[in-house]
Protein backbone atom coordinates (compact mmCIF):
# COMPACT_ATOMS: atom_id res chain seq x y z
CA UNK A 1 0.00 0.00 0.00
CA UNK A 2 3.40 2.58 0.82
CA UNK A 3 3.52 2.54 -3.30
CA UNK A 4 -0.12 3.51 -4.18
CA UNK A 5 -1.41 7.21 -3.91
CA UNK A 6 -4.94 6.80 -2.75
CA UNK A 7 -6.53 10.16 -2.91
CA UNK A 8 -9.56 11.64 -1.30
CA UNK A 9 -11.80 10.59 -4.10
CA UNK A 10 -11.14 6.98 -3.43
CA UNK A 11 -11.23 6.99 0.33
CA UNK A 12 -15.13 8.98 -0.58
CA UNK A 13 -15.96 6.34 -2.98
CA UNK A 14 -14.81 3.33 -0.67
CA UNK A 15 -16.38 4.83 2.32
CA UNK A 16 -20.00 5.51 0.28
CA UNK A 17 -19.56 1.45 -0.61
CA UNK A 18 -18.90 0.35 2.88
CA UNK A 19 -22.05 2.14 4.17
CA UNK A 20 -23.90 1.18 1.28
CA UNK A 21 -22.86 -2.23 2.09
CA UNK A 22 -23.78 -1.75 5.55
CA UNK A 23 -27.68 -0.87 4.64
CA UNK A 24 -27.12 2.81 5.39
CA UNK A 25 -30.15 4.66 3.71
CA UNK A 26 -28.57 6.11 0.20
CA UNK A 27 -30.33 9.54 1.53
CA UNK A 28 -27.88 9.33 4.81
CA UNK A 29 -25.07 8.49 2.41
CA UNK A 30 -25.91 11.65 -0.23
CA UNK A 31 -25.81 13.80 3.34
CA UNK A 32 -22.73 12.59 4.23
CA UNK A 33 -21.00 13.33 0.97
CA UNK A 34 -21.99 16.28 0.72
CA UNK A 35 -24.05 15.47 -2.25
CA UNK A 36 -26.71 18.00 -3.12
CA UNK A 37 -28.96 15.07 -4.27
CA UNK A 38 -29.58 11.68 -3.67
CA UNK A 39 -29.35 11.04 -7.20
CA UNK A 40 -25.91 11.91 -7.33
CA UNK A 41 -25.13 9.32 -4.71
CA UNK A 42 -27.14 7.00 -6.77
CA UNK A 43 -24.22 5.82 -8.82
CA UNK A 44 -22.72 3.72 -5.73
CA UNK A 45 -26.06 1.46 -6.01
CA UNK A 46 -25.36 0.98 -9.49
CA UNK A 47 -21.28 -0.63 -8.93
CA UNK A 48 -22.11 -2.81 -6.32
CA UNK A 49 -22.39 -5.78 -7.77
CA UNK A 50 -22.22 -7.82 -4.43
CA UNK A 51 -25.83 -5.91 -3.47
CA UNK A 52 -27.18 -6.79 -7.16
CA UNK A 53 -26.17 -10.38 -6.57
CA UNK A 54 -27.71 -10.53 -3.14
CA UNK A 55 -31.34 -9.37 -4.62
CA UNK A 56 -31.23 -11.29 -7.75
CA UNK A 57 -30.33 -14.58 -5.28
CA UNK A 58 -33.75 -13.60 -3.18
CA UNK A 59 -36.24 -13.83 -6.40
CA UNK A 60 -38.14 -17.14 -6.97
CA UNK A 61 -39.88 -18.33 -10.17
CA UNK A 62 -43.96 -17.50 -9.51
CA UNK A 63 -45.63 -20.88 -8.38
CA UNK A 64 -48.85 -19.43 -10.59
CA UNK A 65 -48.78 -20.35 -14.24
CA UNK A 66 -48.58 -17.04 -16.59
CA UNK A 67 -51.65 -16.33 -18.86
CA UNK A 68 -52.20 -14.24 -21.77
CA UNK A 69 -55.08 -11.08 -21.17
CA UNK A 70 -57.57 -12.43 -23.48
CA UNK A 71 -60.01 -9.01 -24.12
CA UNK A 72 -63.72 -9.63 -23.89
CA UNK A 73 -65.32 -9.17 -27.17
CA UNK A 74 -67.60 -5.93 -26.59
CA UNK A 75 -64.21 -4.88 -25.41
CA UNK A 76 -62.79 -5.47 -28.84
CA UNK A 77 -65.96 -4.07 -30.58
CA UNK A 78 -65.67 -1.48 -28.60
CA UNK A 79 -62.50 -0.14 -29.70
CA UNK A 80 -62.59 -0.98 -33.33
CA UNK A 81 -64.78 1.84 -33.16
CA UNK A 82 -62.60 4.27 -32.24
């Protein structure tokens, strides 16, 4: 680590991940910062790739089977008139 420069930027960036990381509220995070929005903050949830894996890991298939809307025909009549 003696050879690296490691400026104030990255020590920013690396603390916004940790809290991130730690469930800190992105709104907390932007305050912190110094951000004067959110927004601008949002880029952190974007490059964490650990927190992307995490949600994708919670989602299940649905258990119901998927249909296709089938309009009723005065429905159809209706807007053939249009």
């Amino acid at each position: 680590m003696a050879t690296r420069h490691i400026s104030p930027h990255v020590i920013r960036h690396t603390t916004a991940m940790h809290l991130l990381q730690a469930c800190v509220d992105i709104s907390v995070i932007a305050l912190w910062l110094g951000h004067e929005s959110p927004a601008t903050t949002h880029q952190y949830v974007e490059a964490d790739l650990a927190m992307k894996e995490r949600a994708l890991a919670r989602l299940h298939e649905p258990e119901a089977k998927l249909r296709r809307y089938r309009a009723f025909d005065s429905l159809i009549d209706f807007l053939r008139t249009l």
